[in-house]
C-alpha atoms as a PDB file:
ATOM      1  CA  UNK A   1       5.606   0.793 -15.660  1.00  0.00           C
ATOM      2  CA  UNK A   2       3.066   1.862 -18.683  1.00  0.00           C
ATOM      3  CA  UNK A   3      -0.042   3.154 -17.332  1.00  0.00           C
ATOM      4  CA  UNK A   4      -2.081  -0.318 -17.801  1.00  0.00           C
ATOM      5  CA  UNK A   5       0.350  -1.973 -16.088  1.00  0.00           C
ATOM      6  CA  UNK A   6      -0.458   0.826 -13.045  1.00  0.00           C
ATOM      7  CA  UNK A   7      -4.266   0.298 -13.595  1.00  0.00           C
ATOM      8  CA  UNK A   8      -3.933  -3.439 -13.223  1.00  0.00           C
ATOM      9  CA  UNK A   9      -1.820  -3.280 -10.156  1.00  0.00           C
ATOM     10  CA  UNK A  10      -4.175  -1.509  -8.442  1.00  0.00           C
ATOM     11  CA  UNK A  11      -7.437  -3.372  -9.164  1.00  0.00           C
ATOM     12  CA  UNK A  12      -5.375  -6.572  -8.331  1.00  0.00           C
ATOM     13  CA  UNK A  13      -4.312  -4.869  -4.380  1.00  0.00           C
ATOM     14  CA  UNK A  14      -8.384  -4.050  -4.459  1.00  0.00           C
ATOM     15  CA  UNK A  15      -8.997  -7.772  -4.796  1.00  0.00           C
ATOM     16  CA  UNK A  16      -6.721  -8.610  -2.780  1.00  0.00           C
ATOM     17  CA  UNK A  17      -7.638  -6.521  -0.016  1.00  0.00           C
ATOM     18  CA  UNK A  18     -10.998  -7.893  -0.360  1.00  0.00           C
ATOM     19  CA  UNK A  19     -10.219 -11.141   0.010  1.00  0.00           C
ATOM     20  CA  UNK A  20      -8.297 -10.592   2.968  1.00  0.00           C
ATOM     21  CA  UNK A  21     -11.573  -8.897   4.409  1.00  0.00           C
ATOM     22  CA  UNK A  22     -13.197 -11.872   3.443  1.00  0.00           C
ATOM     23  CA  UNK A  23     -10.616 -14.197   4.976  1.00  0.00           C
ATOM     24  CA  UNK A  24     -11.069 -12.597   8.048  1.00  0.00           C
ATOM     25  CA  UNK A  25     -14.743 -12.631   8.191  1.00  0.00           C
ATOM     26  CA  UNK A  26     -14.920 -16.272   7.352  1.00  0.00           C
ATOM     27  CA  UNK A  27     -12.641 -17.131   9.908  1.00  0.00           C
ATOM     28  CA  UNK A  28     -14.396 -15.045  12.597  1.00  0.00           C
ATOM     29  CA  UNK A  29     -17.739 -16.856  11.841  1.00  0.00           C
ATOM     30  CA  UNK A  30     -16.753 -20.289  10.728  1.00  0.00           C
ATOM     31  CA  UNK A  31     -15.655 -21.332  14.487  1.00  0.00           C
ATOM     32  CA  UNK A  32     -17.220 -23.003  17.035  1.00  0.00           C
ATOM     33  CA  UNK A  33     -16.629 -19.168  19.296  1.00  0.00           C
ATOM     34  CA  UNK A  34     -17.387 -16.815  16.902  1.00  0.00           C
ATOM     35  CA  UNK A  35     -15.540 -13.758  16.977  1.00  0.00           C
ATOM     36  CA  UNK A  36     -12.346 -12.605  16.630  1.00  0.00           C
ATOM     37  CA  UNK A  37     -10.878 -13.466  20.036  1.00  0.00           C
ATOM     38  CA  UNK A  38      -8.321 -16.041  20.596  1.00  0.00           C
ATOM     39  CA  UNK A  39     -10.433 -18.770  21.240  1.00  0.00           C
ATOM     40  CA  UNK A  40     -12.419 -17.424  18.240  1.00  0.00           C
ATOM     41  CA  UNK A  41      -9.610 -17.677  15.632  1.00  0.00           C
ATOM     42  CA  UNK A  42      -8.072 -20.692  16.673  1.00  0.00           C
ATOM     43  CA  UNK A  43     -11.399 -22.295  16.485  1.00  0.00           C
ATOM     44  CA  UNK A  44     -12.181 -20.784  13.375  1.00  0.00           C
ATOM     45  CA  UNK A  45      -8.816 -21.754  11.532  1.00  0.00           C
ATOM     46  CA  UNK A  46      -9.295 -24.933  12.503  1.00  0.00           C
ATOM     47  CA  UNK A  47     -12.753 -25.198  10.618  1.00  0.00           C
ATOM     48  CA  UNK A  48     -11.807 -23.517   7.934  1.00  0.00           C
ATOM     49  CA  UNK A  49      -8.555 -26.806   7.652  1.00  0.00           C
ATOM     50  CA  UNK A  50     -11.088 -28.921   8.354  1.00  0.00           C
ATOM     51  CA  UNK A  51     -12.802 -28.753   5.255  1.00  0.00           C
ATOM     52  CA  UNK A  52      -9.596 -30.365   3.529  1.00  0.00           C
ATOM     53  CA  UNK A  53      -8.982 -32.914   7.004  1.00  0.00           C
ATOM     54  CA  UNK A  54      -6.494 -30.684   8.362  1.00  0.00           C
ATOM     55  CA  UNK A  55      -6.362 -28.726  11.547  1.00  0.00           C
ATOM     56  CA  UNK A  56      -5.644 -25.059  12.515  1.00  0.00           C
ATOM     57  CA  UNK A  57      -2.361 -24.652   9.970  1.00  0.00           C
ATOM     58  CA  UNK A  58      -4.275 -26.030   7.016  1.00  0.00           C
ATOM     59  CA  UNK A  59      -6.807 -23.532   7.648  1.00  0.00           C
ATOM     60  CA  UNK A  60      -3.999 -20.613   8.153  1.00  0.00           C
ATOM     61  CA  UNK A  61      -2.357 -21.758   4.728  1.00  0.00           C
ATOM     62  CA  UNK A  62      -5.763 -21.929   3.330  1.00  0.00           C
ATOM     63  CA  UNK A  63      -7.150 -18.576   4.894  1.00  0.00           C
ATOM     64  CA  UNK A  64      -3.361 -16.772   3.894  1.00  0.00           C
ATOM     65  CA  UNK A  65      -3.345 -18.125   0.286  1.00  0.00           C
ATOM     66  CA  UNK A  66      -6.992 -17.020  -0.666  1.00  0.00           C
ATOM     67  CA  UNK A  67      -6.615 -13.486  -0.993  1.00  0.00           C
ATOM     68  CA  UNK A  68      -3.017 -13.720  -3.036  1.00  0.00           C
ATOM     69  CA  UNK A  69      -5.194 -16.130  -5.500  1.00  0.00           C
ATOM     70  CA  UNK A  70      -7.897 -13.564  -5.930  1.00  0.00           C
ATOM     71  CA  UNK A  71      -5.219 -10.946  -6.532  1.00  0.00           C
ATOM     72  CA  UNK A  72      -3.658 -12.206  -8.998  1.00  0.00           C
ATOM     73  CA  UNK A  73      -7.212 -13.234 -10.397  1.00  0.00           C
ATOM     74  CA  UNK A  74      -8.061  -9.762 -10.461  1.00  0.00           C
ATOM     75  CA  UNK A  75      -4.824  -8.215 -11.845  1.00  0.00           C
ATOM     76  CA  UNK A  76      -5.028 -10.864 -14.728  1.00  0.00           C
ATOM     77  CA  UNK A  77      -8.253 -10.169 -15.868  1.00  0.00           C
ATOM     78  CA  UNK A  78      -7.684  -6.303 -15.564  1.00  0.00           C
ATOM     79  CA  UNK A  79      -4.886  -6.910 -17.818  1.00  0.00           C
ATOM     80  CA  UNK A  80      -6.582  -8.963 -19.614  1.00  0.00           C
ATOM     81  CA  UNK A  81      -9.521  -6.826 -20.350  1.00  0.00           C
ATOM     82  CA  UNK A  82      -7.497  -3.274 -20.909  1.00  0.00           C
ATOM     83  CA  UNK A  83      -5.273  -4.947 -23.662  1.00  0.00           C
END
């Protein structure tokens, strides 16, 4: 693996990592309970599905598939950008 390839690996686990942070957050807040109890994150995944008419496993696929997307976002454009 050349050294770009290394760079742009890393800024796209960053991302990713972030957007997991973010998942987490949004679910915490976006419930009727906030927080990060039980209650909480059912509640919460089940606003966050809501938003396409789903229920709590929309919202899981949803929350779970955010921060691969902004990985890959971010290891594109770092690849993008060193070459």
């Amino acid at each position: 693996m050349s050294d770009n390839d290394k760079g742009a690996a890393v800024v796209g686990i960053g991302a990713g990592a972030a957007g997991a942070a973010g998942s987490v957050g949004a679910v915490a807040a976006s419930g009727t309970v906030v927080g990060l109890s039980a209650t909480g994150i059912t509640s919460g995944l089940a606003a966050v599905g809501g938003v396409v008419g789903g229920g709590m496993l929309s919202g899981l696929v949803i929350t779970a598939a955010a921060p691969l997307a902004i990985g890959a976002v971010g290891y594109g454009l770092s690849k993008y950008f060193k070459s």
